[in-house]
Protein backbone atom coordinates (compact mmCIF):
# COMPACT_ATOMS: atom_id res chain seq x y z
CA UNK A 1 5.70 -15.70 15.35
CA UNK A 2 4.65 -16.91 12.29
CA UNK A 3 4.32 -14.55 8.83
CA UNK A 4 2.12 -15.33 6.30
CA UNK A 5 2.91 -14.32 2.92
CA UNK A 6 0.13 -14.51 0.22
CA UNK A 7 2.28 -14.87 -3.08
CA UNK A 8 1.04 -13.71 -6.72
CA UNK A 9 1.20 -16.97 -8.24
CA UNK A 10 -1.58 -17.93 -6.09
CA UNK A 11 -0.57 -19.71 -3.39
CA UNK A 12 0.40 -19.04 0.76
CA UNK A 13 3.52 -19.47 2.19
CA UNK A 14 4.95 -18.67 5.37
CA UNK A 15 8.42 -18.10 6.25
CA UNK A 16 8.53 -21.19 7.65
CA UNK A 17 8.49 -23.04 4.30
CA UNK A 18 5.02 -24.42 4.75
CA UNK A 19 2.59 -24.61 1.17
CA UNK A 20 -0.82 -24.43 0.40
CA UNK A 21 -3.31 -23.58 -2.05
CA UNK A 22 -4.88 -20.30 -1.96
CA UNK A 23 -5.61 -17.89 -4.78
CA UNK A 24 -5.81 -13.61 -4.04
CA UNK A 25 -8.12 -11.33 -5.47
CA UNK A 26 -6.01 -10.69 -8.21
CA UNK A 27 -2.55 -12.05 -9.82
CA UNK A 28 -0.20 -10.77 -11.91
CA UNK A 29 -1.05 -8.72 -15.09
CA UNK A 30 -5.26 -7.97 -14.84
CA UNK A 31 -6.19 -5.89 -17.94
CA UNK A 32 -8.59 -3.03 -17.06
CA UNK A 33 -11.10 -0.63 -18.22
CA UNK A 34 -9.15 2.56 -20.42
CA UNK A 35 -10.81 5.08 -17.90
CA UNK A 36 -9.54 7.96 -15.12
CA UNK A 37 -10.19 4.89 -12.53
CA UNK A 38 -13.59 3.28 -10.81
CA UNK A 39 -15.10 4.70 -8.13
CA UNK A 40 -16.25 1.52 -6.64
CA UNK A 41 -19.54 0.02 -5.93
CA UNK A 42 -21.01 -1.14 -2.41
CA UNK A 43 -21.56 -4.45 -4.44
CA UNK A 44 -17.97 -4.87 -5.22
CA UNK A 45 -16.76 -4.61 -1.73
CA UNK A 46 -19.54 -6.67 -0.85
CA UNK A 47 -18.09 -9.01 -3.26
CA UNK A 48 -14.86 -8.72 -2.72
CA UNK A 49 -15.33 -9.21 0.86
CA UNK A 50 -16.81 -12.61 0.72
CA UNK A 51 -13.97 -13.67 -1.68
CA UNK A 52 -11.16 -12.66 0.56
CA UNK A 53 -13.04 -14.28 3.41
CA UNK A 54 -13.13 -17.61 1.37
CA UNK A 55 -9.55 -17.22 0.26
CA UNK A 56 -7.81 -16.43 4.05
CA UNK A 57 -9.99 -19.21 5.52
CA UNK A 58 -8.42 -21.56 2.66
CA UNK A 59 -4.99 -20.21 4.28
CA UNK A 60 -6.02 -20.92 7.92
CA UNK A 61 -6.69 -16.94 8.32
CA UNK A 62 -9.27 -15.85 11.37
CA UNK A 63 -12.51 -14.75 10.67
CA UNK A 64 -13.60 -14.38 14.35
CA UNK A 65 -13.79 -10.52 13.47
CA UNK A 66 -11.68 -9.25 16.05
CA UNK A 67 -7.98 -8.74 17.52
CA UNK A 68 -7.58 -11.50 20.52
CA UNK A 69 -5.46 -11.92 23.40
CA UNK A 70 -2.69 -14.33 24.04
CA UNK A 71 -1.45 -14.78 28.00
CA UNK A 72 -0.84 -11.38 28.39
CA UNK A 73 -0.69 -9.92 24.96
CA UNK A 74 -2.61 -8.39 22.34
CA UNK A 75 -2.76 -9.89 19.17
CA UNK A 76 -3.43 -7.62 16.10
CA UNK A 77 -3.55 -9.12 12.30
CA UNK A 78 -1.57 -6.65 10.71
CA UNK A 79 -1.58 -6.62 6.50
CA UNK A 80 0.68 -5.22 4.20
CA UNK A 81 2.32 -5.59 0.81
CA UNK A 82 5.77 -5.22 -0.11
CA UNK A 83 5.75 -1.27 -0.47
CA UNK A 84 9.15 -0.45 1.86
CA UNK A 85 7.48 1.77 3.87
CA UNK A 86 6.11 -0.76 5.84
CA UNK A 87 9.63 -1.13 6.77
CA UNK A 88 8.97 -0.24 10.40
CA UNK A 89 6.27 -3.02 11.27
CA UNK A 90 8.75 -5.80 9.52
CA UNK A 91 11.42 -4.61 11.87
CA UNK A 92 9.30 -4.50 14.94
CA UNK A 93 7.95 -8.24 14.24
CA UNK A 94 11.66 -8.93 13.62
CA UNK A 95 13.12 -7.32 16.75
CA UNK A 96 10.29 -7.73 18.99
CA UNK A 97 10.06 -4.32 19.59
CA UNK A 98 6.11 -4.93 20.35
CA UNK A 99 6.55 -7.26 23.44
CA UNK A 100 7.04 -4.03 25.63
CA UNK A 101 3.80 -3.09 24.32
CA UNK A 102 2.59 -6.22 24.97
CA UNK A 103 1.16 -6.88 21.70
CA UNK A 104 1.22 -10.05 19.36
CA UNK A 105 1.61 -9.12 15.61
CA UNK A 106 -0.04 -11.95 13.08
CA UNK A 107 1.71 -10.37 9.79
CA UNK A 108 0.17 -11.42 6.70
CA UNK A 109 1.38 -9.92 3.31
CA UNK A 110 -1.25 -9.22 0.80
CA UNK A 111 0.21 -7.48 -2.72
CA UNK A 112 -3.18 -5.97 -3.75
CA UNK A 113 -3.60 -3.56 -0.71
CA UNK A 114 -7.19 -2.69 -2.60
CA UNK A 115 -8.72 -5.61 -1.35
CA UNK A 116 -8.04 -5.37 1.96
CA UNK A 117 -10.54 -2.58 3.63
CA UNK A 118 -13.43 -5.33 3.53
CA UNK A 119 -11.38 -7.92 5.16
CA UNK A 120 -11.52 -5.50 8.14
CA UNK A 121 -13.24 -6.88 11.03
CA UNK A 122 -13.10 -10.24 9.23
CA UNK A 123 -9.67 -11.51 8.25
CA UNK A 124 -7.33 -8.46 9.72
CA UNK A 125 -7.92 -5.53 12.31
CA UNK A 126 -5.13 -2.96 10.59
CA UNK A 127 -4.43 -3.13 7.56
CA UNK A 128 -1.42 -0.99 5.07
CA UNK A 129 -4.16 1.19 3.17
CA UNK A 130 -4.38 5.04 1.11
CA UNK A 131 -6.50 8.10 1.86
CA UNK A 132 -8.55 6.86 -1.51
CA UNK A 133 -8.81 3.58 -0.43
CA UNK A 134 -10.30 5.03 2.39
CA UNK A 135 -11.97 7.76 1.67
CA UNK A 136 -13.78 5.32 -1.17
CA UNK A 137 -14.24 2.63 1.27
CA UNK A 138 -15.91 4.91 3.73
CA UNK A 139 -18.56 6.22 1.43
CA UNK A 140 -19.32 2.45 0.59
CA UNK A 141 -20.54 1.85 4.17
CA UNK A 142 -16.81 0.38 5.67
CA UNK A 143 -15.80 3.03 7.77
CA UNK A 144 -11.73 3.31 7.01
CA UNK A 145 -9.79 5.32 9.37
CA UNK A 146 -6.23 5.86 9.65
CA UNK A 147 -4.29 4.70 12.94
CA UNK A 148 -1.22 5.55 12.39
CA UNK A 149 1.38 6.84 9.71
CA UNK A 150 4.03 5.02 7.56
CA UNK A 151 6.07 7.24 5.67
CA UNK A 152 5.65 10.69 3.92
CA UNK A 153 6.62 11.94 0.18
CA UNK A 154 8.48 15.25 0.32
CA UNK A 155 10.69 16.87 -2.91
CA UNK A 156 13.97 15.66 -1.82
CA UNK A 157 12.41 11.85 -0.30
CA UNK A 158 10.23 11.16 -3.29
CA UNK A 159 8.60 7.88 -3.13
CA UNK A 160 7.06 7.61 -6.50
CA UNK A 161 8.49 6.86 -10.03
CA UNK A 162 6.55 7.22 -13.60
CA UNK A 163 9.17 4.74 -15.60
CA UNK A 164 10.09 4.17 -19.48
CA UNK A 165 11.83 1.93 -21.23
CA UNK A 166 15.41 4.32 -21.61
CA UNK A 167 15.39 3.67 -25.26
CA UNK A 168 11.62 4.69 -25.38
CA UNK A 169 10.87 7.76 -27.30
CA UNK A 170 8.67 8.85 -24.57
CA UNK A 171 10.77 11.79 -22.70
CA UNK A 172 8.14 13.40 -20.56
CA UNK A 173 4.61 12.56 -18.86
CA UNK A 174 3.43 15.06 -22.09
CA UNK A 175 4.03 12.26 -24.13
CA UNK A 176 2.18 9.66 -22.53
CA UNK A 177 -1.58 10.27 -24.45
CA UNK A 178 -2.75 7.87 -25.94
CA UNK A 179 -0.28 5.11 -23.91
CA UNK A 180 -0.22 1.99 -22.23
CA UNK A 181 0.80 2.22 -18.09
CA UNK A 182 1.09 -0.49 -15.51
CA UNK A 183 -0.21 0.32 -12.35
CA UNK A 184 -0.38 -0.97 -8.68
CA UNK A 185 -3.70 -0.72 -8.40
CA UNK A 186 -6.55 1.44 -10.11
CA UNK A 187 -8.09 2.86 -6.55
CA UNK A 188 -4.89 3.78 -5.32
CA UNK A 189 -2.87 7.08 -4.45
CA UNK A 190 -0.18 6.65 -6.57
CA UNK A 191 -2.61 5.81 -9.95
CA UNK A 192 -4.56 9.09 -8.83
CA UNK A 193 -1.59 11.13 -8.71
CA UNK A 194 -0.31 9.85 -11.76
CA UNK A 195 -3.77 11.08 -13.29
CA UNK A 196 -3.23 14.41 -11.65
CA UNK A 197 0.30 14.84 -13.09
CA UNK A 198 -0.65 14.03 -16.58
CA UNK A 199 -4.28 16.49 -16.45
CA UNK A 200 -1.22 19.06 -15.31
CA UNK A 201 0.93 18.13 -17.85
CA UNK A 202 -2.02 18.81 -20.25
CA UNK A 203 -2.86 15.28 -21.12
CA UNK A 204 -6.30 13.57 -21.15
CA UNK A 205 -6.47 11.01 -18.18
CA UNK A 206 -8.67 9.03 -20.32
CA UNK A 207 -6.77 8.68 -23.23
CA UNK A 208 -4.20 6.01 -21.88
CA UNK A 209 -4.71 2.97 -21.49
CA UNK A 210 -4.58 1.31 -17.93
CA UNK A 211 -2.93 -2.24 -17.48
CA UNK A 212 -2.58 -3.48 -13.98
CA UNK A 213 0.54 -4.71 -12.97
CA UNK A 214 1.64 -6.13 -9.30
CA UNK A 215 4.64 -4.57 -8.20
CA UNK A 216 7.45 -7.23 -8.41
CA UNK A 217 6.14 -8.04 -12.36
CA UNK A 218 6.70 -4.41 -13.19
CA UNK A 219 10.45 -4.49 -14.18
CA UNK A 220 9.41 -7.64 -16.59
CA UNK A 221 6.77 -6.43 -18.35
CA UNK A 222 8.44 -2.77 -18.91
CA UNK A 223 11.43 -4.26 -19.95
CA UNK A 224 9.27 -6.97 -22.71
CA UNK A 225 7.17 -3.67 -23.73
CA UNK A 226 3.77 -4.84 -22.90
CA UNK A 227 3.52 -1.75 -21.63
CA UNK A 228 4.98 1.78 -22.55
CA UNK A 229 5.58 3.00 -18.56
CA UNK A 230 4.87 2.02 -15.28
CA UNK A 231 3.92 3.88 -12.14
CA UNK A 232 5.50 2.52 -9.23
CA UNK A 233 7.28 2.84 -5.84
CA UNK A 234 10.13 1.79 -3.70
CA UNK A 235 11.33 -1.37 -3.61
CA UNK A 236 9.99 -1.83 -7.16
CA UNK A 237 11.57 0.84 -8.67
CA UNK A 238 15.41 -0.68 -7.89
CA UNK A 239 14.15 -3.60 -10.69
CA UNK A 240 12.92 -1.48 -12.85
CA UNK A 241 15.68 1.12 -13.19
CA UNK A 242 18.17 -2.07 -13.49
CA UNK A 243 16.20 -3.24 -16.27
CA UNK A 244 17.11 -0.29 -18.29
CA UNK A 245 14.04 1.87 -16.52
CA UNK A 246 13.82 5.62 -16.86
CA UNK A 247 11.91 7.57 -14.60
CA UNK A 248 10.02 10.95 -16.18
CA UNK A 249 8.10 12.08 -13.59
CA UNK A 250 7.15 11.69 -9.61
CA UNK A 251 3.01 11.62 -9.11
CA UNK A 252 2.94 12.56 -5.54
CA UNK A 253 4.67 15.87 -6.42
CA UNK A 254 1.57 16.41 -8.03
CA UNK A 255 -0.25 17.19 -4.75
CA UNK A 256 2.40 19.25 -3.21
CA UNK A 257 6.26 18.71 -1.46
CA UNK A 258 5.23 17.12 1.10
CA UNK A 259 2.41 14.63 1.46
CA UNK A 260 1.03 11.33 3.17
CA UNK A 261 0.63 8.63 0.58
CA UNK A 262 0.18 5.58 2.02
CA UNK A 263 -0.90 4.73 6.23
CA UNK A 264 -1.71 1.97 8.59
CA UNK A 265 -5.61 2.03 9.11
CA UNK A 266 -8.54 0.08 10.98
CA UNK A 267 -12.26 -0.09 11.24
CA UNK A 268 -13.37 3.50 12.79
CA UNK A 269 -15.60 1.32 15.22
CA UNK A 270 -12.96 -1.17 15.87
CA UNK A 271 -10.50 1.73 16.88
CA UNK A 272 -12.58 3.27 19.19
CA UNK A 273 -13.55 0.54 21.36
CA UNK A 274 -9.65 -0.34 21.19
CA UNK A 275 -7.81 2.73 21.80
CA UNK A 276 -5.47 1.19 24.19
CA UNK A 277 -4.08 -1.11 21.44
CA UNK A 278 -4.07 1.41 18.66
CA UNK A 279 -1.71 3.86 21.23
CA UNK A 280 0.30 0.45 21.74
CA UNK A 281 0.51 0.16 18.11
CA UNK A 282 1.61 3.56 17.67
CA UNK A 283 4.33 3.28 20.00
CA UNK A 284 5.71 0.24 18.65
CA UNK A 285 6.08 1.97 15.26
CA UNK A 286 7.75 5.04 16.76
CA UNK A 287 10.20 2.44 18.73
CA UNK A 288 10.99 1.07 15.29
CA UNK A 289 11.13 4.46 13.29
CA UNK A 290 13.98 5.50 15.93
CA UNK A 291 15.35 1.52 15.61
CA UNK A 292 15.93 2.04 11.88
CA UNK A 293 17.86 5.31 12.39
CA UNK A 294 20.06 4.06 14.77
CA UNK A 295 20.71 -0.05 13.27
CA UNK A 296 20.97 0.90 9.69
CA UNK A 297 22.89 -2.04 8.41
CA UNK A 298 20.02 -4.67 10.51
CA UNK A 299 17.33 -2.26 9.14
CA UNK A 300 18.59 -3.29 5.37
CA UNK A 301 18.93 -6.84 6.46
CA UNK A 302 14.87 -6.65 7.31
CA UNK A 303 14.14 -5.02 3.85
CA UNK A 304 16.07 -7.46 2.07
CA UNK A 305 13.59 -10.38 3.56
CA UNK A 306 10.67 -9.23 3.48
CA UNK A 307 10.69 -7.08 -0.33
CA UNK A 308 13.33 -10.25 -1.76
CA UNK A 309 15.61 -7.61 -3.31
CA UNK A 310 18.98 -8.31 -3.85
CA UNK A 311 21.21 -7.91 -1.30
CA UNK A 312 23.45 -5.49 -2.65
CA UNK A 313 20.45 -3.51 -3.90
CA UNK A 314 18.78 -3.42 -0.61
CA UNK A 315 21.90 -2.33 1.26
CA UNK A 316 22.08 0.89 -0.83
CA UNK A 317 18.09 1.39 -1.32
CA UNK A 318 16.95 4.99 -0.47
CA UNK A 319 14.56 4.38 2.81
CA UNK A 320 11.39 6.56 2.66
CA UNK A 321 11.41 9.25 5.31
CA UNK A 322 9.54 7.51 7.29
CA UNK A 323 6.96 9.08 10.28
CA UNK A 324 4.54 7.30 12.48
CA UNK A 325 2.30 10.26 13.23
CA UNK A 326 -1.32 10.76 12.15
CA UNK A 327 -1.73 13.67 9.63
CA UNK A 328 -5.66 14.42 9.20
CA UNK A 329 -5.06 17.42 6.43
CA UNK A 330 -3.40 15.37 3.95
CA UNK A 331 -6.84 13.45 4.01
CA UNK A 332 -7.92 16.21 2.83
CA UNK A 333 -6.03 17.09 -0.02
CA UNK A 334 -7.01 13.62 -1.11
CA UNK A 335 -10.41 13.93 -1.57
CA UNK A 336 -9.81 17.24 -3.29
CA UNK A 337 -7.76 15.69 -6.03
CA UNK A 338 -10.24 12.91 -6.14
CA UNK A 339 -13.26 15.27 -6.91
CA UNK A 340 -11.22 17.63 -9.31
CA UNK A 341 -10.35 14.20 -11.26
CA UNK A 342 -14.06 13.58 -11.47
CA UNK A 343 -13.32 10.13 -9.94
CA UNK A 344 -15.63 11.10 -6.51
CA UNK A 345 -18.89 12.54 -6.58
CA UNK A 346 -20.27 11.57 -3.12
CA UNK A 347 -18.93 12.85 0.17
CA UNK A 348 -17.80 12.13 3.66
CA UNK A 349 -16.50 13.39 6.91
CA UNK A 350 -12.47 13.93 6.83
CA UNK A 351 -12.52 14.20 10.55
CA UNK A 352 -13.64 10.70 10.68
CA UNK A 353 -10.76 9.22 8.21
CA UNK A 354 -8.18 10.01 10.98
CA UNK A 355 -7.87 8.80 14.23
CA UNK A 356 -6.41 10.48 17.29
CA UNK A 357 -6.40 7.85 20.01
CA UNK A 358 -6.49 9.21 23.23
């Protein structure tokens, strides 16, 4: 099976060495607006839609808007980025822990997890997405609904950093106003959170300045100061902190111990009328949750190709806690946070962002 890997320097390579042209939807450092975060138009998934069409049709991507099968298989076109707690798909494609399931995974890795919801249908059938994502998808018309978990944040498995410079005078997230931070993405959990932790650490969201950043550039630009922190999560924060990073502050925490930050979804419609290969999906997940616990050492080996850390880094990186299961409340919480941050004033149904397949 081939894996495609859409790079930030704008081109697509697979694993098998091939090259070609093809610019993403966004590369390295993007400067943005200084605001709590867009709530986006149906226009700009509209637009960004027909880009990412273009762009995975330039990389010999599918755009027959549907998962296929192959002799006896499946096949799903599975997205991601490099955010380790996709660690369980890399390991099934690795270990073919899908066959059983008879499914085919076409793995394509996309940095910029925004863009993905309106390649749905189009370019991939599940894609690596957030309950904002979602939820802001959804109330743009492209129905987002979560298939099946990833990993979960809890107080002693946190899986988000706020990071300075260790010789920054910054000590705490109270001294962040007025600031420049790098972030993932603008529409995503982790930038909302951070939002959430600085409102509760009484600073104004929209006094900092927002830069963003893709997650393997975040240890270079914190370290050159052109910016004064970075949010970020695992494997990115291993760079960071050995670039002299210091972390202040976790952003999940600020939605409680325990919480789903980051899940494998599909098109609501799409899941429906496929329930048989969204269980199958499931269960190949679950078969490579229990994998990792049990083949630590060819778990790490996994990580190290797929998020190109070091190898030494990678064989002592803390794994997220990691859980396959659908959890429909945490939706929830999510669209709280977003309406108490002002940054969503329309509304949806939260029974519809998670999918039970039955």
């Amino acid at each position: 099976m081939e894996v495609a890997t859409v790079l930030q320097n704008g081109h697509h390579a697979s694993q098998r060495g091939q090259l070609a042209s093809c610019t993403p939807p966004t590369r390295g450092v993007r400067r943005t607006r200084s605001k709590e975060g867009p709530v986006r138009s149906k226009s700009w998934f509209l637009a960004a839609a027909a880009a990412f069409t273009l762009m995975a049709a330039g990389c010999g991507g599918s755009t027959d808007g549907g998962s296929g099968s192959s002799g006896s298989k499946t096949t799903l076109r599975v997205a991601s980025n490099s955010n380790s707690s996709a660690l369980p798909l890399w390991v099934a494609v690795e270990k073919n822990l899908c066959d059983k399931q008879n499914l085919k995974i076409n793995f394509t890795k996309i940095e910029n997890v925004g863009t993905l919801p309106p390649a749905l249908g189009k370019n991939f059938d599940i894609i690596f997405t957030t309950p904002v994502q979602a939820i802001t998808a959804t109330a743009q018309g492209i129905p987002v609904t979560e298939i099946a978990g990833s990993s979960t944040d809890t107080k002693d498995n946190a899986n988000s950093y706020l990071f300075v410079q260790d010789k920054s005078p910054i000590r705490n997230v109270s001294d962040l106003a007025g600031k420049k931070i790098g972030v993932l993405t603008e529409v995503g959990t982790l930038h909302y959170a951070t939002l959430r932790l600085l409102k509760q650490a009484g600073v104004d969201p929209s006094s900092v300045q927002i830069v963003q950043v893709d997650g393997p550039s975040q240890a270079d630009q914190l370290a050159a100061g052109r910016v004064d922190a970075v949010e970020t999560v695992r494997p990115f924060n291993a760079a960071i902190k050995a670039k002299g990073g210091r972390n202040i502050g976790t952003p999940f925490s600020s939605l409680g111990d325990e919480i789903s930050v980051i899940w494998w979804g599909a098109n609501r419609q799409w899941a429906e009328s496929h329930s048989s290969a969204v269980q199958a999906y499931q269960r190949c997940l679950q078969d490579a949750t229990t994998y990792i616990k049990e083949h630590d050492a060819e778990a790490r080996q996994v990580l190290q190709k797929y998020t190109k850390l070091p190898e030494e880094v990678a064989k002592s990186f803390e794994l997220p806690l990691y859980d396959p299961s659908v959890r429909p409340d945490d939706v929830k919480r999510w669209l709280d946070a977003m309406k108490e941050l002002g940054l969503f004033n329309g509304d949806v149904d939260v029974s519809k962002l998670a999918y039970q397949a039955k």
